[in-house]
N, C-alpha and C. Protein backbone atom coordinates (compact mmCIF):
# COMPACT_ATOMS: atom_id res chain seq x y z
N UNK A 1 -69.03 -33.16 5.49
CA UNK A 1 -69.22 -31.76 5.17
C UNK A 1 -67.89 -31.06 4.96
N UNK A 2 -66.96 -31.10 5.75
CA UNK A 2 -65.90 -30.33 5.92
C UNK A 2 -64.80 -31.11 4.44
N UNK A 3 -63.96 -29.94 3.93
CA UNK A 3 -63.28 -30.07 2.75
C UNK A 3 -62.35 -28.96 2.55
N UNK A 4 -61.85 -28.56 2.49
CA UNK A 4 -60.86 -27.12 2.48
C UNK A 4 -60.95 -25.94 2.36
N UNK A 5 -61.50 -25.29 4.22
CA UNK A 5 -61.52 -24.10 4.04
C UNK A 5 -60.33 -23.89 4.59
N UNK A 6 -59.31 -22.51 4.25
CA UNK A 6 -58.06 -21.99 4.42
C UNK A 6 -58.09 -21.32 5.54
N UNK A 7 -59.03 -20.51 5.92
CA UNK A 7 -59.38 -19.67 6.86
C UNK A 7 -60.37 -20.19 7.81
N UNK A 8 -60.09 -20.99 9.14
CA UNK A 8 -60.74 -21.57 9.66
C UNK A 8 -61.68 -20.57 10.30
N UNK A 9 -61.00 -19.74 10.96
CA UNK A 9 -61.60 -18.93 11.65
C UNK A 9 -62.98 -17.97 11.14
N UNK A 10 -62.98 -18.16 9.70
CA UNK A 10 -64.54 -18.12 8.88
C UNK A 10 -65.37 -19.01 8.53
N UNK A 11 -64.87 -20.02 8.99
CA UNK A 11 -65.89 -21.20 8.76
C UNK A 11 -67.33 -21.46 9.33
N UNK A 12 -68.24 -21.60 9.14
CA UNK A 12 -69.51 -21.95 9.28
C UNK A 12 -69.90 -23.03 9.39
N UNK A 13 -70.42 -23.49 10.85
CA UNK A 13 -70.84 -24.86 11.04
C UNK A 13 -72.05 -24.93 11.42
N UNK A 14 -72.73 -24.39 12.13
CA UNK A 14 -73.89 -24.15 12.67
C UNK A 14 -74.92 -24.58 11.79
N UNK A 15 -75.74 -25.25 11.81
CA UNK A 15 -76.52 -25.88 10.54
C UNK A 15 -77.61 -24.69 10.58
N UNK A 16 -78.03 -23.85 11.63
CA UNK A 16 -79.13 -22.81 11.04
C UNK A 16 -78.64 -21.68 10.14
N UNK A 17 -77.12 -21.40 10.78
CA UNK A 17 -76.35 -20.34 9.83
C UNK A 17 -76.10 -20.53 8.33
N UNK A 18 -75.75 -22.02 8.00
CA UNK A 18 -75.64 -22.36 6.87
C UNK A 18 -77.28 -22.72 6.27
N UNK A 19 -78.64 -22.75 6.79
CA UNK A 19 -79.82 -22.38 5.98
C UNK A 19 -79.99 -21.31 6.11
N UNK A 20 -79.79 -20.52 7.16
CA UNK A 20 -79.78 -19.14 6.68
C UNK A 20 -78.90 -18.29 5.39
N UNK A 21 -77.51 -19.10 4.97
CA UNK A 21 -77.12 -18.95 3.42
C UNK A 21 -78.10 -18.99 2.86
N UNK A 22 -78.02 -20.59 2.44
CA UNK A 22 -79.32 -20.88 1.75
C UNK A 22 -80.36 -20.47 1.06
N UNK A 23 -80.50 -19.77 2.39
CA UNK A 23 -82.30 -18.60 1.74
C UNK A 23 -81.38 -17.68 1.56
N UNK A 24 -81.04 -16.81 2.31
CA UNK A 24 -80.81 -15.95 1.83
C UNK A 24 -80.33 -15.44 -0.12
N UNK A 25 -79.20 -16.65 -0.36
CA UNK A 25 -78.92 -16.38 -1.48
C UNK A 25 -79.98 -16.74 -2.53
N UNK A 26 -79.48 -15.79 -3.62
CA UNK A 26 -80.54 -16.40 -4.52
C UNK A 26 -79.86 -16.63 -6.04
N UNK A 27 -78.98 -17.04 -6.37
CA UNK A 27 -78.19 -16.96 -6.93
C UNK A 27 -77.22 -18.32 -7.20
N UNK A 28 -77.25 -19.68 -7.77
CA UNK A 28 -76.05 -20.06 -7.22
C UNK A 28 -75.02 -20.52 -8.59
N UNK A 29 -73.85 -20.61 -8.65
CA UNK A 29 -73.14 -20.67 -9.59
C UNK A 29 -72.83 -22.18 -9.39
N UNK A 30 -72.82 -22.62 -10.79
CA UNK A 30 -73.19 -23.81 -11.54
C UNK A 30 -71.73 -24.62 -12.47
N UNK A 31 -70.59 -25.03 -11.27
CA UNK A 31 -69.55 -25.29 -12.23
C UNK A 31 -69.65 -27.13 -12.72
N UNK A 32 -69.27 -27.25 -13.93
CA UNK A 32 -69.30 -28.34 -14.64
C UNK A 32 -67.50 -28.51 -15.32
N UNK A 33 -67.39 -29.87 -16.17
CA UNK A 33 -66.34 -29.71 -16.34
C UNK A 33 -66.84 -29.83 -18.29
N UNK A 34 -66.57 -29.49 -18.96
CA UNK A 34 -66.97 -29.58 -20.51
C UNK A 34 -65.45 -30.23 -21.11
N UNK A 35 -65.35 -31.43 -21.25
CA UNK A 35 -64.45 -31.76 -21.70
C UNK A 35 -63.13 -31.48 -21.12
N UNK A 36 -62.24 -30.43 -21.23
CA UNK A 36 -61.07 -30.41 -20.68
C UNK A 36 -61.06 -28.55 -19.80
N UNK A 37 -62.28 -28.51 -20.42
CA UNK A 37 -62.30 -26.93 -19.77
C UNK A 37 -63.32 -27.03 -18.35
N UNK A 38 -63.14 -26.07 -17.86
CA UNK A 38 -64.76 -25.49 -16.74
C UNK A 38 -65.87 -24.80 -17.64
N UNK A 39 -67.15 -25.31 -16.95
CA UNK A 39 -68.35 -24.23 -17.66
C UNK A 39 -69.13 -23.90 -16.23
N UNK A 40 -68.97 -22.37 -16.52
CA UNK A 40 -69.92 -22.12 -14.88
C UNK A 40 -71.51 -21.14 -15.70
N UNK A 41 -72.30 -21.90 -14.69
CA UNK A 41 -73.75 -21.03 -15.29
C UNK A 41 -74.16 -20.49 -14.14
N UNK A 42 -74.65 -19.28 -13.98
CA UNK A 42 -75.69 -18.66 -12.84
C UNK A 42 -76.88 -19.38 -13.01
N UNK A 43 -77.45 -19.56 -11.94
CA UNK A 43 -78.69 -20.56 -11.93
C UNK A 43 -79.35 -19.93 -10.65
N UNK A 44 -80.70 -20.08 -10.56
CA UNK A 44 -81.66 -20.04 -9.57
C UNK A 44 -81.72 -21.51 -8.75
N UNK A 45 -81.78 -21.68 -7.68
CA UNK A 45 -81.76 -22.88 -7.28
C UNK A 45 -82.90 -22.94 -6.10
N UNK A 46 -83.08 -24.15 -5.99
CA UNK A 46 -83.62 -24.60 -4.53
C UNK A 46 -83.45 -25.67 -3.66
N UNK A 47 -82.95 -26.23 -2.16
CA UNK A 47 -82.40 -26.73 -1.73
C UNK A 47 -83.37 -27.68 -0.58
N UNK A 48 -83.12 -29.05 -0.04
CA UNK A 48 -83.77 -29.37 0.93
C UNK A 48 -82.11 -29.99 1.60
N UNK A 49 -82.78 -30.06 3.28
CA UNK A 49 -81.47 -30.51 3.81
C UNK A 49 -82.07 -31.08 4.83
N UNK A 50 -81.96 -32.62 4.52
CA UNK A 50 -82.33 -33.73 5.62
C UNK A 50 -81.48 -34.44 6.57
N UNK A 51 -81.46 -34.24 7.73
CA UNK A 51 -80.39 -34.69 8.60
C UNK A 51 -78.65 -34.90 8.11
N UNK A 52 -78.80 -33.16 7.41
CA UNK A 52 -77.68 -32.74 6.73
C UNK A 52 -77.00 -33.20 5.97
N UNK A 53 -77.63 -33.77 5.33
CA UNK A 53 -77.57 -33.87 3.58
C UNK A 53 -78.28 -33.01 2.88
N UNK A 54 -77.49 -32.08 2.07
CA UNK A 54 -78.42 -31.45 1.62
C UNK A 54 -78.15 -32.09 -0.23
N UNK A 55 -79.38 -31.27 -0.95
CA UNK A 55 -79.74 -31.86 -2.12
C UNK A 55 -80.22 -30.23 -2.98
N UNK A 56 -79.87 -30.21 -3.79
CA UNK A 56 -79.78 -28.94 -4.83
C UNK A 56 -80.49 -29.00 -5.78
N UNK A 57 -81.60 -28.25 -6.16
CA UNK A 57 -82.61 -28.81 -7.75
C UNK A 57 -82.10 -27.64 -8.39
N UNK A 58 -82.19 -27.59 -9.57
CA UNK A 58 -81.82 -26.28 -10.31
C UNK A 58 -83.30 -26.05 -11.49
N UNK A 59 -83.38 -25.68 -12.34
CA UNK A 59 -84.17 -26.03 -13.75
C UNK A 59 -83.56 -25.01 -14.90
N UNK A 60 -83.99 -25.72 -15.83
CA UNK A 60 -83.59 -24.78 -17.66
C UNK A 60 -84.38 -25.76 -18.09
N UNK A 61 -83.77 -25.12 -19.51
CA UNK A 61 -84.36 -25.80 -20.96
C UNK A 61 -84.43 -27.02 -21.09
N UNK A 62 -85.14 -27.49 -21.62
CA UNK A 62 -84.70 -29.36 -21.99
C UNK A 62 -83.88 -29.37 -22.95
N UNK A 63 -83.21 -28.41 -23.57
CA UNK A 63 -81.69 -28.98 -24.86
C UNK A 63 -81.01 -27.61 -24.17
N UNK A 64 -79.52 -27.98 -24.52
CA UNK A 64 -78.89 -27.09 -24.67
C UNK A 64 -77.10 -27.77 -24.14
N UNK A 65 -75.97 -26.86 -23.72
CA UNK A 65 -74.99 -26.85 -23.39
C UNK A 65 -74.98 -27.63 -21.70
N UNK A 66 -75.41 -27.35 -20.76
CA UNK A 66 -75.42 -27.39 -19.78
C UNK A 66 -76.01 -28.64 -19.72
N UNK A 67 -77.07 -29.56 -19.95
CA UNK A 67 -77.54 -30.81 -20.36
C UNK A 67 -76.36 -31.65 -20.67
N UNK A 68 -76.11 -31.30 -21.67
CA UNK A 68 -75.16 -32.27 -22.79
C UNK A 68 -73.76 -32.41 -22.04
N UNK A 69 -73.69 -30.87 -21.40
CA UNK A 69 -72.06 -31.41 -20.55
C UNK A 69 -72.44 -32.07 -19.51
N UNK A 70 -73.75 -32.30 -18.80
CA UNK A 70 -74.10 -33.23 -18.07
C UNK A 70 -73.45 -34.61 -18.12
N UNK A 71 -74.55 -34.65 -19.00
CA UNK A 71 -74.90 -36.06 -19.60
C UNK A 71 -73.36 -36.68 -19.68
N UNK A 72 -72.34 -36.18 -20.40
CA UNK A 72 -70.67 -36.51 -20.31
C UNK A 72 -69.87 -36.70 -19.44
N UNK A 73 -70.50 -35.76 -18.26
CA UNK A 73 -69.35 -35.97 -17.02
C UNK A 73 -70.71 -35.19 -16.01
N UNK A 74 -71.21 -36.17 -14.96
CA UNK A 74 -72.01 -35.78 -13.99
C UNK A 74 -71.76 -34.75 -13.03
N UNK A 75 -69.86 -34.46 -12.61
CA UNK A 75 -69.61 -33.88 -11.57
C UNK A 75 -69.82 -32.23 -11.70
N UNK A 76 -70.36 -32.10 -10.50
CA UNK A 76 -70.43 -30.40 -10.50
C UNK A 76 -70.20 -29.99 -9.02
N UNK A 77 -69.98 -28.65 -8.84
CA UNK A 77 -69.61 -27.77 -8.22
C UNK A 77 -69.97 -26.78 -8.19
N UNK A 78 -70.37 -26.15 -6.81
CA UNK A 78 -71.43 -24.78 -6.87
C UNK A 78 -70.82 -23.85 -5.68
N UNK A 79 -71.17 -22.67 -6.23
CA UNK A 79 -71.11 -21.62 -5.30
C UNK A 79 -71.97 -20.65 -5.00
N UNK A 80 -72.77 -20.35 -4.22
CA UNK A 80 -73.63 -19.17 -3.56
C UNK A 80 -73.60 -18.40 -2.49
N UNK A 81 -73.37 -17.23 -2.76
CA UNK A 81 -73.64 -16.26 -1.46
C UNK A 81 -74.20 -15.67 -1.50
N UNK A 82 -74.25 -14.30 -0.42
CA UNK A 82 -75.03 -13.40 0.23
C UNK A 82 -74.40 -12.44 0.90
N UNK A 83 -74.75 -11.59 1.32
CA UNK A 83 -74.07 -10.16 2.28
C UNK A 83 -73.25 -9.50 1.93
N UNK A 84 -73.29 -8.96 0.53
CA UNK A 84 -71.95 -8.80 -0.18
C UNK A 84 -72.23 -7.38 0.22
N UNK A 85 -71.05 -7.09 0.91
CA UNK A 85 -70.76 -5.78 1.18
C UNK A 85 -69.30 -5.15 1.45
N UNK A 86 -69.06 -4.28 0.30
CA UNK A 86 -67.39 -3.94 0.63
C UNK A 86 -66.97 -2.71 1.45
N UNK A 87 -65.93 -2.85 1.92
CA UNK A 87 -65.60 -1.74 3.14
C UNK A 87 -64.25 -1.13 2.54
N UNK A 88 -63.99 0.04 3.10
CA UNK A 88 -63.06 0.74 2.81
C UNK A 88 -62.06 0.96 4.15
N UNK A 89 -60.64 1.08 3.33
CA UNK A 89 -59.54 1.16 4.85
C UNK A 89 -58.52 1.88 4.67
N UNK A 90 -57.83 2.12 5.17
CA UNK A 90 -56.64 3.30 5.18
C UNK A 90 -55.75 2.92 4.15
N UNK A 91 -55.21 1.48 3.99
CA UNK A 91 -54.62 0.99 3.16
C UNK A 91 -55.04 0.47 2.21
N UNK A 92 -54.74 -0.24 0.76
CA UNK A 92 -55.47 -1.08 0.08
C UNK A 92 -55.25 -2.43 0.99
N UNK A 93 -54.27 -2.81 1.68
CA UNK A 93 -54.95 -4.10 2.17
C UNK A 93 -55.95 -3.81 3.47
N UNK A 94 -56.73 -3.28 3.44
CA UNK A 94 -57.81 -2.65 4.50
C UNK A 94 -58.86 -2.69 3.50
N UNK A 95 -58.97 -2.96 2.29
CA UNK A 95 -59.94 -2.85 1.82
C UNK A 95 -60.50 -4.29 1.64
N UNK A 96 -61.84 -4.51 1.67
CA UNK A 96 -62.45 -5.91 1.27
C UNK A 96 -63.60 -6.03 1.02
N UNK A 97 -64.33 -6.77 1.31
CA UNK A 97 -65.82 -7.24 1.06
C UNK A 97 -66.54 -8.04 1.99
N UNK A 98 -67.21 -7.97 2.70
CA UNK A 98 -67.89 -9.39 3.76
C UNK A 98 -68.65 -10.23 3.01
N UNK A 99 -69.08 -11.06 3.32
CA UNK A 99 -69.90 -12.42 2.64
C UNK A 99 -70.14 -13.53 3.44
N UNK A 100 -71.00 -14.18 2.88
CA UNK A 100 -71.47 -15.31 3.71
C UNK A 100 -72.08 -16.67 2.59
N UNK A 101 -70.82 -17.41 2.49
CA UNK A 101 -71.32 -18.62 1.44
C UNK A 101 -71.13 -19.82 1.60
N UNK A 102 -71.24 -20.46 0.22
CA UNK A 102 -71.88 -21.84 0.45
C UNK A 102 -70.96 -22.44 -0.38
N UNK A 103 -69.96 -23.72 -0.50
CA UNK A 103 -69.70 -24.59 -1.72
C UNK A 103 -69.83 -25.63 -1.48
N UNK A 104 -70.01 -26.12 -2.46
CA UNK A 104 -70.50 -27.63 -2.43
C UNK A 104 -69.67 -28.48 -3.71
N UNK A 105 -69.72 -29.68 -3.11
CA UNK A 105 -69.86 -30.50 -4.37
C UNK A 105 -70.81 -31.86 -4.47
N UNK A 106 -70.61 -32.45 -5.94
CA UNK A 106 -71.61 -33.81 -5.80
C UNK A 106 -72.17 -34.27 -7.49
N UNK A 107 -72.76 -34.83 -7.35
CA UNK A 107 -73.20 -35.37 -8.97
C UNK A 107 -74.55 -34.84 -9.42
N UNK A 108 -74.68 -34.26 -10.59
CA UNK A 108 -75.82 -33.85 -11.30
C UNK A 108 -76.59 -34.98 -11.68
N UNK A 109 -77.95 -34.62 -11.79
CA UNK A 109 -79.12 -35.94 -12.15
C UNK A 109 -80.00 -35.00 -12.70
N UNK A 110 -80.11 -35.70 -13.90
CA UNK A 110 -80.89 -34.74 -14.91
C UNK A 110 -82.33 -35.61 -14.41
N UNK A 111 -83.05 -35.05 -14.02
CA UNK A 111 -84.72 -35.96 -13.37
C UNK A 111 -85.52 -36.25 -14.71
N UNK A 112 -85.65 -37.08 -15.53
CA UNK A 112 -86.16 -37.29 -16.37
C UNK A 112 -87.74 -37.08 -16.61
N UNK A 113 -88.18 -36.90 -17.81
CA UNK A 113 -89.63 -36.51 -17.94
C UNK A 113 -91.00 -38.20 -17.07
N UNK A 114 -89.69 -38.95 -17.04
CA UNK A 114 -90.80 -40.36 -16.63
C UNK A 114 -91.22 -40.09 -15.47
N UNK A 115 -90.04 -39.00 -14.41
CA UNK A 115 -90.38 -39.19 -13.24
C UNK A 115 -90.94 -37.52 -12.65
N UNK A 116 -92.29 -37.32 -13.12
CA UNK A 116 -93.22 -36.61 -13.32
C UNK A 116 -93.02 -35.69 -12.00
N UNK A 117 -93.09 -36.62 -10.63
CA UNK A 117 -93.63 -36.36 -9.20
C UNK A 117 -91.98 -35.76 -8.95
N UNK A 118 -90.78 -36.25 -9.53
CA UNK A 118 -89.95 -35.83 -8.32
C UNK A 118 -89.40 -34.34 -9.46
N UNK A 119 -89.52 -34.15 -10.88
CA UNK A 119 -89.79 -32.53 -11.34
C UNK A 119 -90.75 -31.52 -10.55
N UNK A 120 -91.64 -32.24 -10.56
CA UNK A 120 -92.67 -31.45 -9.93
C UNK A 120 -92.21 -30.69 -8.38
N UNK A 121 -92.09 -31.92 -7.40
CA UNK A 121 -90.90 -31.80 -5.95
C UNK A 121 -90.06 -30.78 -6.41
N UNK A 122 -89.30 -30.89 -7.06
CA UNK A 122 -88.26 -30.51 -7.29
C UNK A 122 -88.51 -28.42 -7.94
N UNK A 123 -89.53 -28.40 -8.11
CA UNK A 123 -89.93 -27.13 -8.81
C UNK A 123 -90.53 -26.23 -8.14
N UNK A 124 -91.54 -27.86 -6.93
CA UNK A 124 -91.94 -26.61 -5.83
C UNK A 124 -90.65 -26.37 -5.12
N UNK A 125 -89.57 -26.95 -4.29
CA UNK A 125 -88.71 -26.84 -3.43
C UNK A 125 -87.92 -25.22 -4.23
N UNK A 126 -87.45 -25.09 -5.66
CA UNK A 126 -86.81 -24.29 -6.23
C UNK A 126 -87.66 -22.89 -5.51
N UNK A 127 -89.33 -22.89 -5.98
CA UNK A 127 -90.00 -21.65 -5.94
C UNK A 127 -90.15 -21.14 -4.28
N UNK A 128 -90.21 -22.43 -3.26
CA UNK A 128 -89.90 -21.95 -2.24
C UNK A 128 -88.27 -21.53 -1.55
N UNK A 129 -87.66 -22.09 -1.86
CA UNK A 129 -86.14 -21.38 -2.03
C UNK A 129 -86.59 -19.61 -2.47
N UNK A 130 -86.71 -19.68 -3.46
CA UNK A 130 -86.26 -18.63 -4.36
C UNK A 130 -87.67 -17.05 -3.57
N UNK A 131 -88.69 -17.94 -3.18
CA UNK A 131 -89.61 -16.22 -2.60
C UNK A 131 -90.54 -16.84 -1.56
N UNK A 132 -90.21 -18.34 -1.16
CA UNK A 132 -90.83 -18.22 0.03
C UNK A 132 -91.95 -18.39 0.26
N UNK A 133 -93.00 -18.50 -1.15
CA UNK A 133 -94.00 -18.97 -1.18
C UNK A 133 -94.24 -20.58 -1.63
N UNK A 134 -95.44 -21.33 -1.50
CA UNK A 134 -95.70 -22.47 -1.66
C UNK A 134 -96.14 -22.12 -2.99
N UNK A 135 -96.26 -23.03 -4.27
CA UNK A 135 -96.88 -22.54 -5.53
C UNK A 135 -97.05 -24.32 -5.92
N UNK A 136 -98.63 -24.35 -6.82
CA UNK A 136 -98.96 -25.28 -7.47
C UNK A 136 -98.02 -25.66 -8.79
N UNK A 137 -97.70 -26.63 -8.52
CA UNK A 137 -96.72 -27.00 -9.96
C UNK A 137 -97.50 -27.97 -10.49
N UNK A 138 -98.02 -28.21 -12.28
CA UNK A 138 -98.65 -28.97 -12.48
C UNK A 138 -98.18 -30.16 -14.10
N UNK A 139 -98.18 -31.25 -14.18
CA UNK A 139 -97.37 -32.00 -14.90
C UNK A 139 -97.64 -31.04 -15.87
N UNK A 140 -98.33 -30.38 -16.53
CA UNK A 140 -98.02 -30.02 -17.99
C UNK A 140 -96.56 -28.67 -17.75
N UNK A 141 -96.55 -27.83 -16.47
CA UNK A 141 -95.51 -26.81 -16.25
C UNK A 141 -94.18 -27.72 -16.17
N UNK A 142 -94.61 -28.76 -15.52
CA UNK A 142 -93.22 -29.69 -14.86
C UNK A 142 -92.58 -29.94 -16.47
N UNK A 143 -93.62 -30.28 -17.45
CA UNK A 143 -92.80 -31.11 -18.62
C UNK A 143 -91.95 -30.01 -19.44
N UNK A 144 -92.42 -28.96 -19.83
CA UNK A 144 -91.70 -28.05 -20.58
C UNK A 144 -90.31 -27.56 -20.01
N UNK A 145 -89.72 -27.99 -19.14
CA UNK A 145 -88.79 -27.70 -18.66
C UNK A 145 -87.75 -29.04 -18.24
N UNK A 146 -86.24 -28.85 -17.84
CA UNK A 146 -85.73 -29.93 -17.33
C UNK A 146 -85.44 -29.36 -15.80
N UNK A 147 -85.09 -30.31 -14.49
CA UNK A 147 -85.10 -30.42 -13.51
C UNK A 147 -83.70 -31.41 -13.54
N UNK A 148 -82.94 -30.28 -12.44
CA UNK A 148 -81.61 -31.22 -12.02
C UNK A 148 -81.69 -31.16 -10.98
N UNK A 149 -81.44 -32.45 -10.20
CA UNK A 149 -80.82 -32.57 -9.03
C UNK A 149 -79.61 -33.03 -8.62
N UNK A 150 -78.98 -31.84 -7.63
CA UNK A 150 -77.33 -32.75 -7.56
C UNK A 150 -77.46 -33.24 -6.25
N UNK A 151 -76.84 -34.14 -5.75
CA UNK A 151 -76.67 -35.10 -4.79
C UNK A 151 -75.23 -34.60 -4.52
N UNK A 152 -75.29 -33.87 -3.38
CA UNK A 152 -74.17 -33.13 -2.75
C UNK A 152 -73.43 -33.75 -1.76
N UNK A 153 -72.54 -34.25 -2.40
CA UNK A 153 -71.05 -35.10 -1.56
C UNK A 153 -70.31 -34.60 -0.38
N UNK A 154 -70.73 -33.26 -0.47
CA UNK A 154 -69.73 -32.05 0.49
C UNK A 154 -69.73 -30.62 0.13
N UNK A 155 -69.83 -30.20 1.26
CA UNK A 155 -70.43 -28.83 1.32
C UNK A 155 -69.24 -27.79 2.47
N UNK A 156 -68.78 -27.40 2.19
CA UNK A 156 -68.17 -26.26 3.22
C UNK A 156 -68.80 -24.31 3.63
N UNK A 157 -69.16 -24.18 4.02
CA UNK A 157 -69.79 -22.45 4.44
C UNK A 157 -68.55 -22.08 5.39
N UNK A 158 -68.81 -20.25 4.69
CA UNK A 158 -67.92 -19.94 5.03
C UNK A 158 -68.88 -18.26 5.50
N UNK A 159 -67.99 -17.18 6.36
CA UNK A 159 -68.36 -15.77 6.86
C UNK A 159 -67.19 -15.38 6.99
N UNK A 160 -67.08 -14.40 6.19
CA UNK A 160 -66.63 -12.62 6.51
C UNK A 160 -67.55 -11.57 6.93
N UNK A 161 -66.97 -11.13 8.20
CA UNK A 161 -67.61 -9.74 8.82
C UNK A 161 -66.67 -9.23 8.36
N UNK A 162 -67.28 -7.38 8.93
CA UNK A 162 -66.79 -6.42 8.47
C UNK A 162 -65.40 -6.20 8.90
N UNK A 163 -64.72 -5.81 8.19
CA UNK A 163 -63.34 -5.71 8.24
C UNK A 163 -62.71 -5.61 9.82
């Protein structure tokens, strides 16, 4: 899990604190590498975390940019938070923001249309992430769409309180 946070003293270990990220955020940013550049996408996500491993599904389109830079170079990198709240201080360095997030890294897996059951998995886990409800996902919803899963190598969480 652990990988380079600078500020130890914000670090987050507690495995309920870091699912409490988790849900909380809803939001997570989606970095890839496109050839010699970065490509970051906002994405909706949903997460399972089994004897702390956790595992990231995302979904989009079946064509596009984000696919194709896949498909070229698997590695990605994500970021999500929550509690964003900025404070004010006598000085400008008194001024900041609190937060409470998540990075990760690990390899993208585009879940292919053959493997029907783990899109499907993968679509309910997103919709319960994202509001908490259970929802029927059914192969014809699963197919019109693609399903990624990244297989997360390392993960660091981090907290800022209020100033």
């Amino acid at each position: 899990m652990k990988k380079g946070i600078t500020k130890r003293e914000r670090e987050v270990t507690d495995t309920e604190e870091i699912l409490s990220i988790l849900d909380k955020a809803k939001v997570l940013h989606l970095g890839l590498v496109d050839g010699d550049e970065p490509y970051v996408v906002p994405m909706n996500y949903g997460y399972i975390m089994e004897d702390g491993k956790l595992t990231v599904y995302l979904h989009g389109a079946k064509v596009g940019r984000k696919l194709d830079v896949m498909r070229a170079n698997p590695k990605a990198f994500f970021e999500l938070d929550c509690d964003i709240v900025p404070f004010e201080g006598k000085t400008a360095c008194n001024y900041g923001i609190t937060y409470a997030s998540v990075m990760g890294r690990g390899r993208a897996v585009i879940v292919d249309d053959e493997n029907t059951e783990e899109k499907i998995k993968g679509l309910k886990v997103l919709m319960k992430t994202q509001t908490g409800r259970d929802f029927e996902i059914t192969d014809k919803m699963a197919g019109i769409v693609s399903v990624i899963r990244i297989d997360v190598s390392d993960y660091t969480a981090k907290k800022r309180p209020m100033g």
